[in-house]
Protein backbone atom coordinates (compact mmCIF):
# COMPACT_ATOMS: atom_id res chain seq x y z
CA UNK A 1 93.12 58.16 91.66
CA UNK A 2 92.15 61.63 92.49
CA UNK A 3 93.27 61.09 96.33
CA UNK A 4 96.89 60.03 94.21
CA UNK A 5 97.14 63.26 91.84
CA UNK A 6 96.19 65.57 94.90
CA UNK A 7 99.10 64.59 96.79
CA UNK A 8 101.73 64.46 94.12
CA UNK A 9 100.41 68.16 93.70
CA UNK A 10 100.60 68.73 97.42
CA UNK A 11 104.14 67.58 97.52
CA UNK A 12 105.07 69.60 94.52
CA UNK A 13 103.64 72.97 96.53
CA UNK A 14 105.51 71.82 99.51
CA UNK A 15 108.97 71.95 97.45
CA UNK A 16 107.97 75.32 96.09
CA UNK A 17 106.63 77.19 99.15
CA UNK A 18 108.86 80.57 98.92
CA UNK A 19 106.32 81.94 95.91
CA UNK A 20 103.13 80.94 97.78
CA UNK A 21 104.16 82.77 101.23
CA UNK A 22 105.29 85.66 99.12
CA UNK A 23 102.01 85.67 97.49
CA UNK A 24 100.07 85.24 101.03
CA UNK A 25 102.24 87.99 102.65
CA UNK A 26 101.28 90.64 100.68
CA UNK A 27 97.43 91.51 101.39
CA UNK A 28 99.00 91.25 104.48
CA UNK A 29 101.44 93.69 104.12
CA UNK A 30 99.23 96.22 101.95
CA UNK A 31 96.75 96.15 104.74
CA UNK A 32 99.12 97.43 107.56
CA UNK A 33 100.54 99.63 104.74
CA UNK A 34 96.75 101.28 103.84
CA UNK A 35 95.23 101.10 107.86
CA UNK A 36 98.27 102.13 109.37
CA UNK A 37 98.23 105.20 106.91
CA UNK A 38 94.58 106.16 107.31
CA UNK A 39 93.03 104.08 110.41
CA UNK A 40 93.15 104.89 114.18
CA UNK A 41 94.99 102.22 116.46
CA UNK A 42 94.05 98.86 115.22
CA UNK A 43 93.18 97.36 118.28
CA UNK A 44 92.04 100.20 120.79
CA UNK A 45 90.04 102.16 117.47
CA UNK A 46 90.79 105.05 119.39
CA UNK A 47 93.11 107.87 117.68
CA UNK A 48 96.54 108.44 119.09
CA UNK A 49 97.85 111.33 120.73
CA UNK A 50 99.17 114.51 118.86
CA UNK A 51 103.05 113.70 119.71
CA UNK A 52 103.71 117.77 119.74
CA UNK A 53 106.80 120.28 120.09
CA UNK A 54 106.28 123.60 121.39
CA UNK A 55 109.45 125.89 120.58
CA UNK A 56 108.56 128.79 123.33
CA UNK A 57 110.71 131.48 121.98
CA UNK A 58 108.30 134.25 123.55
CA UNK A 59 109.30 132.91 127.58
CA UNK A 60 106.24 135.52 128.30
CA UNK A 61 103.08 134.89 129.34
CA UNK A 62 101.16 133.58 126.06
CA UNK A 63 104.11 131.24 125.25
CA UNK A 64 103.99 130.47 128.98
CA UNK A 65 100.28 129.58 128.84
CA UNK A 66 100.22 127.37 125.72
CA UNK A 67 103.36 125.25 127.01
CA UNK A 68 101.34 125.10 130.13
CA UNK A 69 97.57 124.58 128.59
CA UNK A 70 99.39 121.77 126.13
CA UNK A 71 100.83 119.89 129.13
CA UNK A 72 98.14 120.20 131.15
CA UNK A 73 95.76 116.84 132.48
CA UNK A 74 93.04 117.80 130.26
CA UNK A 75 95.27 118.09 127.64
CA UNK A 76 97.48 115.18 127.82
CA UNK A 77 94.43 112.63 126.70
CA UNK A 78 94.69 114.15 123.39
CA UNK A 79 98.19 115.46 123.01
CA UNK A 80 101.43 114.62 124.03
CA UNK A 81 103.78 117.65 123.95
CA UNK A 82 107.00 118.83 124.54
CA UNK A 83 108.64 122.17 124.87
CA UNK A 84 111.92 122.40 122.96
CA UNK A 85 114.83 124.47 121.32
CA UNK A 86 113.74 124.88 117.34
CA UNK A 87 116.93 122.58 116.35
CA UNK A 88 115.61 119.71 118.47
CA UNK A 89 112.06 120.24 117.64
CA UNK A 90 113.05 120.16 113.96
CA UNK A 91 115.12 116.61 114.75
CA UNK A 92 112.54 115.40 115.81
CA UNK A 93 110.03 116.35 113.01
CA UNK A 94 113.35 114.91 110.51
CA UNK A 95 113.32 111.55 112.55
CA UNK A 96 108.83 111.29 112.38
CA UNK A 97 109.33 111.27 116.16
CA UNK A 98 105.92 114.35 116.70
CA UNK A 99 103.39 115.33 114.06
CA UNK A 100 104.31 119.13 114.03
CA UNK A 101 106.19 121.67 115.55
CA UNK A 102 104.55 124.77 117.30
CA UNK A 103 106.74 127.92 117.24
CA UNK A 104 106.00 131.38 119.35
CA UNK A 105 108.47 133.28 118.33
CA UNK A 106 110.19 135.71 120.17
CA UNK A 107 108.40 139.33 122.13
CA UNK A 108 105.05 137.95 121.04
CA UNK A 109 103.55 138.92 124.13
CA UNK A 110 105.35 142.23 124.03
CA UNK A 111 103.93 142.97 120.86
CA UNK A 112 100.37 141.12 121.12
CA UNK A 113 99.68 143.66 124.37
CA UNK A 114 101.23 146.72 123.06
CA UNK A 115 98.26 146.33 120.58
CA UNK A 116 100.67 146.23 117.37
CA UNK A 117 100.98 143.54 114.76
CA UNK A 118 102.84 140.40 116.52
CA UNK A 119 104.63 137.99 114.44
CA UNK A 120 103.08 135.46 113.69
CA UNK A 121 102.97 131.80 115.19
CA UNK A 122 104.59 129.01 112.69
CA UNK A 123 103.58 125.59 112.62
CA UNK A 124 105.72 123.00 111.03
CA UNK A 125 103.27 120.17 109.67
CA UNK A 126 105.28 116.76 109.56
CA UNK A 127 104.86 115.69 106.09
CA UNK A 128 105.43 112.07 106.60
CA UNK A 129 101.95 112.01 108.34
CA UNK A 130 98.37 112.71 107.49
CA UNK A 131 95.44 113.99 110.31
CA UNK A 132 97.45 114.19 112.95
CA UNK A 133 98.93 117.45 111.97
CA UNK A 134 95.87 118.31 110.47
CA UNK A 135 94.17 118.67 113.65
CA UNK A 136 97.03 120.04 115.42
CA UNK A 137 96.59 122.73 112.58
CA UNK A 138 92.73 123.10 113.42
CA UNK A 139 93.95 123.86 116.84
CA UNK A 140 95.89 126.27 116.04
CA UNK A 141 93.46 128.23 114.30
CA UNK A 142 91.13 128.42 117.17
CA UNK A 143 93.95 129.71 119.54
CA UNK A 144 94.77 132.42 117.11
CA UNK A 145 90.60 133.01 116.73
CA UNK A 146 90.84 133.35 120.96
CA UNK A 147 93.93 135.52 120.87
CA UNK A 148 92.48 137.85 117.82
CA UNK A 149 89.03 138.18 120.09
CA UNK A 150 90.27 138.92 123.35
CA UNK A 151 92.95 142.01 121.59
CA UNK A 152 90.20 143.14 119.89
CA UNK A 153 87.55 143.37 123.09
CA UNK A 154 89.85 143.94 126.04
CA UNK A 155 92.93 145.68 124.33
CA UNK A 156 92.48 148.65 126.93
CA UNK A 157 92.62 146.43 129.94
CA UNK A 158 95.39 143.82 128.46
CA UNK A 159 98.69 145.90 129.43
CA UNK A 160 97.70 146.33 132.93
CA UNK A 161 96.68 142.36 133.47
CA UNK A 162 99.68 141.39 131.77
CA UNK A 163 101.67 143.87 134.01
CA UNK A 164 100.19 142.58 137.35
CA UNK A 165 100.92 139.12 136.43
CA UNK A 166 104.47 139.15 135.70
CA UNK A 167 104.81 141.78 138.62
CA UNK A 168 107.19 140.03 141.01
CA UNK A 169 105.38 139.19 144.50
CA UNK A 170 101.08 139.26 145.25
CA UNK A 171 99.66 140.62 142.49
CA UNK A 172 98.32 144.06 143.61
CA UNK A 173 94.42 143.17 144.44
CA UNK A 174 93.23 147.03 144.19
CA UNK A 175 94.60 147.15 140.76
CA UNK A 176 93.06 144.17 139.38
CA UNK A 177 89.88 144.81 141.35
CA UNK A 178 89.38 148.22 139.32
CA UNK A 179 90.24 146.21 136.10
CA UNK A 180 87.99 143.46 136.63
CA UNK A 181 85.08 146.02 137.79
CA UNK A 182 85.97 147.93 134.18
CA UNK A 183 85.57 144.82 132.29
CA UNK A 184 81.88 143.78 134.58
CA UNK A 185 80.87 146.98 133.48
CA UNK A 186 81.77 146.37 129.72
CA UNK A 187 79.98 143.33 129.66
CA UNK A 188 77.18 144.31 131.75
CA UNK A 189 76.72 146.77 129.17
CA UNK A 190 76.25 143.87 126.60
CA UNK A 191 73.94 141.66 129.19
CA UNK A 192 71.29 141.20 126.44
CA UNK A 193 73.38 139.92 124.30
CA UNK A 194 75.37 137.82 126.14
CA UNK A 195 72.65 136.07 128.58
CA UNK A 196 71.05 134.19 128.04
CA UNK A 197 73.22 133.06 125.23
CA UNK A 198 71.32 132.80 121.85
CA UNK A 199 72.94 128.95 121.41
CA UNK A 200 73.23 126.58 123.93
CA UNK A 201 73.78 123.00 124.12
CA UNK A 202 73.27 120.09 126.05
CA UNK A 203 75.31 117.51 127.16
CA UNK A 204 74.80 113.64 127.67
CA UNK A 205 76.60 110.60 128.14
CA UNK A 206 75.74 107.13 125.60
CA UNK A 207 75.27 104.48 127.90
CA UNK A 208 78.71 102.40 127.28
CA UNK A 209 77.59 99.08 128.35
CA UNK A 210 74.99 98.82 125.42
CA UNK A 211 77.45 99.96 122.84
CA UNK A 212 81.15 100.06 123.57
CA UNK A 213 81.59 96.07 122.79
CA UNK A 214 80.09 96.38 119.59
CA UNK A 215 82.03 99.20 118.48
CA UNK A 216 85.04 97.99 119.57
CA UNK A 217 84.70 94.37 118.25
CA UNK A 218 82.81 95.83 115.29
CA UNK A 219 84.59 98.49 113.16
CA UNK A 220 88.47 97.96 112.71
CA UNK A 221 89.67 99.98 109.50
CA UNK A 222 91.82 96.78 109.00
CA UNK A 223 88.93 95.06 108.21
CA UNK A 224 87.12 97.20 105.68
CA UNK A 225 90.34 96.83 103.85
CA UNK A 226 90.80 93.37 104.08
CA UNK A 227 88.29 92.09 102.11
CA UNK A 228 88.94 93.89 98.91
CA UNK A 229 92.76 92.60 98.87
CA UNK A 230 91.97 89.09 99.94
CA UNK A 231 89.63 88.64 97.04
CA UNK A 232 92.32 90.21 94.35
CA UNK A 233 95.23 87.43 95.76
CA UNK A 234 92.93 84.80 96.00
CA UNK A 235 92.22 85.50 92.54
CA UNK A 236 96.61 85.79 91.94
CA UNK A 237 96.19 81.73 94.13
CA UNK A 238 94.19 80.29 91.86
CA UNK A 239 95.70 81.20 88.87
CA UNK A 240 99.08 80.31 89.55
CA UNK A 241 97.72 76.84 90.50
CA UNK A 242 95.63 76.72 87.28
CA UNK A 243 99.01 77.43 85.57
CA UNK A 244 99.94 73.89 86.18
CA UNK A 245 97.66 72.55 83.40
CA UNK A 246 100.04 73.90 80.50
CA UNK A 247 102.96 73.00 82.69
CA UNK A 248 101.53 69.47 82.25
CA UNK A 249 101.37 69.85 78.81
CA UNK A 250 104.32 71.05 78.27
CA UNK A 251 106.35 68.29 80.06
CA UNK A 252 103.94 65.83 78.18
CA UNK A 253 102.71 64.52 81.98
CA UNK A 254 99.31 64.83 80.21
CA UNK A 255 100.31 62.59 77.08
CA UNK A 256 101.72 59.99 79.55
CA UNK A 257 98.56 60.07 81.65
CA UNK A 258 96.77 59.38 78.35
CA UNK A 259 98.24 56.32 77.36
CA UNK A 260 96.46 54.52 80.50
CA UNK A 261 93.06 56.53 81.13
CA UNK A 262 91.12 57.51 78.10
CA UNK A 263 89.02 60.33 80.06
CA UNK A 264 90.82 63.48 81.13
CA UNK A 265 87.98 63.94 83.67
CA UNK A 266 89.68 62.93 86.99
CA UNK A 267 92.69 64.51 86.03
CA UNK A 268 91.01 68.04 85.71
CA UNK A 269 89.43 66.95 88.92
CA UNK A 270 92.14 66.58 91.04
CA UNK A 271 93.58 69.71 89.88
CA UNK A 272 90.28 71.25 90.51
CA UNK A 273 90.58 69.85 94.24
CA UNK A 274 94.04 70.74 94.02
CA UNK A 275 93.42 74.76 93.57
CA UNK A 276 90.71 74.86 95.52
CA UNK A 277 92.36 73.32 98.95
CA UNK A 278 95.21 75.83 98.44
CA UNK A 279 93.01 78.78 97.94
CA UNK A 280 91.41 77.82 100.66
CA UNK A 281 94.52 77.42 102.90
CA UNK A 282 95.52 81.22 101.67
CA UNK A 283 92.37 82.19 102.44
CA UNK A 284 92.16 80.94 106.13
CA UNK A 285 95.50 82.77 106.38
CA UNK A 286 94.79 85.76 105.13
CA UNK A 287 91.47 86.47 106.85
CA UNK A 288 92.35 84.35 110.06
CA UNK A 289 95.97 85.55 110.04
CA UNK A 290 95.43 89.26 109.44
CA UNK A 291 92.72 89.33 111.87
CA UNK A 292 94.77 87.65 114.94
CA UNK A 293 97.82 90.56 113.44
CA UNK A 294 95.17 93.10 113.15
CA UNK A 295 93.24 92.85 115.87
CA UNK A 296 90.01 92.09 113.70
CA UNK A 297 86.74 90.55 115.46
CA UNK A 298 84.79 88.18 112.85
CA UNK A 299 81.36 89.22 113.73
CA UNK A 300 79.64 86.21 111.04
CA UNK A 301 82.62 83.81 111.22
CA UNK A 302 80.16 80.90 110.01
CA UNK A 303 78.82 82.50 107.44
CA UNK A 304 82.35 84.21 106.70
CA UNK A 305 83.56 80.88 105.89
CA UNK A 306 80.64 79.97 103.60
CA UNK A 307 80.86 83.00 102.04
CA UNK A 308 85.03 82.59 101.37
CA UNK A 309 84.20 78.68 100.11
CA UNK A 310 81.97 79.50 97.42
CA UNK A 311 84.59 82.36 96.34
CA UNK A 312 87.35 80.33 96.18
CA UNK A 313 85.04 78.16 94.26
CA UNK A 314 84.82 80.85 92.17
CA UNK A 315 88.47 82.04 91.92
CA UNK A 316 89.31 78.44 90.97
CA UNK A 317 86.92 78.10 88.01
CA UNK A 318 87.89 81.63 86.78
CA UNK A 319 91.08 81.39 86.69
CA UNK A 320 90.94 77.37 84.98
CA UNK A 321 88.66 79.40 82.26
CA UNK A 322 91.50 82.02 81.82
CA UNK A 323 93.98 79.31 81.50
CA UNK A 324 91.75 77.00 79.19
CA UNK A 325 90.41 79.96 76.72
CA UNK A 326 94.37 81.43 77.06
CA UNK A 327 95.90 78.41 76.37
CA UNK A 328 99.54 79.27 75.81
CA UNK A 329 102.28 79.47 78.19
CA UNK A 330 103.88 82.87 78.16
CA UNK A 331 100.47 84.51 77.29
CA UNK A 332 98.79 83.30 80.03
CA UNK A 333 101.79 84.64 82.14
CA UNK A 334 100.76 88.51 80.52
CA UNK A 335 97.31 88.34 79.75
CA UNK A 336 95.76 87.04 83.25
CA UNK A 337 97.40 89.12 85.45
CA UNK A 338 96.13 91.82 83.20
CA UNK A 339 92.46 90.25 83.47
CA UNK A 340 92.88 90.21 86.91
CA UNK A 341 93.92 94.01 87.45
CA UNK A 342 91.32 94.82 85.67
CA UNK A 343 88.92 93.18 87.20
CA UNK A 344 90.63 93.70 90.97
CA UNK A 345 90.27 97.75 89.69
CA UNK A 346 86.45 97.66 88.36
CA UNK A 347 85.29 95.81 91.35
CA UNK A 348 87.10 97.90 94.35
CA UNK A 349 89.70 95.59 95.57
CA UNK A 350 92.34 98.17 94.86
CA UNK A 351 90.04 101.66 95.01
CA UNK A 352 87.29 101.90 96.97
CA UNK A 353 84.31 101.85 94.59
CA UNK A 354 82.90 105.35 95.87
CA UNK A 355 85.80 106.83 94.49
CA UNK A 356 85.30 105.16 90.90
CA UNK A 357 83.69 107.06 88.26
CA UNK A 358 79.85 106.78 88.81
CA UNK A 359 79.33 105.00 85.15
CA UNK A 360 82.02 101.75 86.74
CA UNK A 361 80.52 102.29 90.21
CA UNK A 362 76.92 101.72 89.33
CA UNK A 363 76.82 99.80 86.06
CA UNK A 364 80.14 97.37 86.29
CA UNK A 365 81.05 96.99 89.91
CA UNK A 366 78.06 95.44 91.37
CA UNK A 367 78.88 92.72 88.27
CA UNK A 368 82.01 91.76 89.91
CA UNK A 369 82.49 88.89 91.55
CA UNK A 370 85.35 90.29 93.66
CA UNK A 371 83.61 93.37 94.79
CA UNK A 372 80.19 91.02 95.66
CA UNK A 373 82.80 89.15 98.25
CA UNK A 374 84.28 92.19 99.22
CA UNK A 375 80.71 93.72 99.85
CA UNK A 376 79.34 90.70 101.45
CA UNK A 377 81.51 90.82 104.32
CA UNK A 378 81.78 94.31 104.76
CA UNK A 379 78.10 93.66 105.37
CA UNK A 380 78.63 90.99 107.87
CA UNK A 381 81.12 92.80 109.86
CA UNK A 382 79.34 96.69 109.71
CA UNK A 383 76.23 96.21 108.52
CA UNK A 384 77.23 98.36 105.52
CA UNK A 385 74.48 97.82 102.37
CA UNK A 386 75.74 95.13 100.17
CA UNK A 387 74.91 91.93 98.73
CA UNK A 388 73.25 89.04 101.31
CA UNK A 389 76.00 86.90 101.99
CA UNK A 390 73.73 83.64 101.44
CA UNK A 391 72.64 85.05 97.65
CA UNK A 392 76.59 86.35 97.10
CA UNK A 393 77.39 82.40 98.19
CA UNK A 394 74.97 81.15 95.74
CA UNK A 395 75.95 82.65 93.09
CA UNK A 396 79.73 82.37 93.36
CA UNK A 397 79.73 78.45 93.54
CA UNK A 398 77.20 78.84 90.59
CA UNK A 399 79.68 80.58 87.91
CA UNK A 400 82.37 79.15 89.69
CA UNK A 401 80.86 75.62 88.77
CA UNK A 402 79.61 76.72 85.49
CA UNK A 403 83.45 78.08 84.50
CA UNK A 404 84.88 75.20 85.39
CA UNK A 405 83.14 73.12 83.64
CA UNK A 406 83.66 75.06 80.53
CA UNK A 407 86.92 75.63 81.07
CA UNK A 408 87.47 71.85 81.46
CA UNK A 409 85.57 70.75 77.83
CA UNK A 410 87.68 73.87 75.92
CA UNK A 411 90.78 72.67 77.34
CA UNK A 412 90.08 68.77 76.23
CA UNK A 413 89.22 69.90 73.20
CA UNK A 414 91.80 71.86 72.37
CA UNK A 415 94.71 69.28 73.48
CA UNK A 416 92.54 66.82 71.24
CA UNK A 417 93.10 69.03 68.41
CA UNK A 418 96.65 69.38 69.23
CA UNK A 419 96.58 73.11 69.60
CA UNK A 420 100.42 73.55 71.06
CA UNK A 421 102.76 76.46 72.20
């Protein structure tokens, strides 16, 4: 009998698929929405190049060295510039083709050697973006830091380099010589302040064979938000297949069922079965899906899978509880997806719980079945602190189990009583 109820539900789901991929599509969806916005490349985990435009309307020798330093080999593992006319740099900034624009307006040089006040340098930040121009305006700070020290240390000696450099020809080598002997002098004169240096540093290289697979099969900003949005629509799954208990009320399927087997028991069953194999299904979609899209590496996938069982388990006795204590039609459709916001919010599946007031973050969250899941993995995959996934497991069949069963004696009961729409 319960093999017979599963499939007629089975089939039903099969004639009514467009809802259920909708519903499986979006954790999807919000996840490339949310990573792409604030994560690095999902499956290098390296950040992308500054895509840059450099309007050079100086054509001197500072506006001539930054086009120069920004397209230069060093450079062009972190940035990928351009230098452009304003209106195309500004196209492309319209059309999110570059992150910002870089403008050195015109007789900057002139000005910055003459010792008087140059214009300043404009940066257009594209705001359709968010670190990327951020650090391309960090950058520009310590170029203008650079240009603001060297003016105020070598201002005597700056007209005459500039002059010998833009001189058409060899440079003249006397002339420099005396201005590079002026300057040895100047900083001869500040030799015990200058070396040794006060600060130093060292440098070293992390051995990359011991660490460069984990980290790049480990973290993946996809799947720290993963978890969180697969446990809020596995929560939306079950409920819209616990629905189907007042839709068989409501058509009287239950009253007909009745008139041949006494006990409700197997019926509840098989829809028990029922919710449980499709949560399941949306599960192994979401997580194995997302992380074939995503480019996520299951560290735990065994204990993953436990771990997503006993949710659904979970998910499925919840949401026959909501459905049972709910009981009628059209407030079920209001009231449970309310429940479930609610609990989706206090639990961190739509907020991270560090940015949750600290009274929901350490007296409600850690309550929540959602954000145990959620936690659990997260601990799996990055060793963040969280609950064990074997004690998470055991406890979500437990009140998953536990619901269920209630939810199954309320909702005889109340059909025995008659309790209708």
């Amino acid at each position: 009998m319960l093999a017979t109820l599963l499939k007629k539900d089975l089939r039903r789901l099969r004639s009514n698929w467009i809802g259920f991929a909708i519903l499986l599509a979006m954790p999807i969806g919000i996840t490339a929405l949310v990573g792409s916005v604030f994560g690095p490349s999902a499956r290098s985990g390296e950040m992308p190049r500054i895509k840059l435009a450099i309007v050079n309307e100086d054509e001197s020798l500072i506006g001539n060295t930054i086009v120069a330093m920004a397209s230069g080999e060093q450079s062009q593992a972190y940035l990928d510039s351009k230098s452009v006319a304003r209106s195309e740099a500004m196209d492309l900034i319209n059309r999110n083709q570059i992150s910002a624009v870089i403008v050195v307006p015109k007789d900057f040089t002139n000005q910055y050697v003459a010792g008087q006040s140059p214009p300043s340098m404009q940066l257009i930040k594209n705001p359709a973006q968010s670190y990327l121009p951020a650090i391309t305006e960090e950058l520009l700070r310590l170029l203008t830091e650079g240009l603001n020290a060297v003016s105020q240390n070598l201002a005597e000696e700056m007209p005459d380099v500039v002059e010998i450099i833009e001189a058409p020809g060899a440079p003249d080598t006397v002339k420099l010589a005396s201005i590079l002997t002026r300057i040895g002098d100047r900083l001869q004169r500040a030799e015990d302040y200058l070396f040794p240096p006060v600060i130093g540093y060292t440098r070293g290289t992390v051995a990359e064979a011991e660490t460069s697979e984990e980290q790049s099969e480990g973290f993946n900003v996809f799947g720290l938000v993963m978890p969180g949005l697969a446990a809020l629509f596995l929560l939306f799954t079950a409920e819209a297949t616990a629905r189907d208990l007042v839709v068989e009320r409501r058509t009287k399927t239950l009253n007909r069922f009745r008139t041949y087997q006494v006990r409700l028991l197997p019926f509840f069953l098989a829809k028990a079965v029922y919710s449980f194999t499709v949560v399941g299904i949306a599960a192994a979609i979401i997580l194995v899906g997302g992380a074939w899209i995503f480019g996520i590496h299951w560290r735990s996938p065994f204990e993953t899978t436990i771990l997503t069982c006993a949710y659904a388990a979970f998910c499925v006795g919840f949401a026959y509880l909501l459905v049972a204590v709910i009981y009628r039609e059209k407030r079920i459709a209001i009231l449970s997806t309310i429940i479930i916001m609610m609990m989706a919010f206090l639990g961190g599946s739509m907020l991270p719980t560090e940015t949750l007031p600290p009274l929901i973050r350490e007296s409600l969250s850690p309550w929540m079945p959602n954000h145990n899941f959620a936690e659990s993995i997260k601990r799996l995959q990055f060793d963040y602190p969280g609950p064990h996934w074997a004690t998470a497991s055991m406890g979500l069949l437990a009140v998953g189990i536990v619901m269920l069963m209630i939810a199954i004696t309320l909702f005889q009961y109340r059909l025995g009583q008659g309790a209708e729409e």
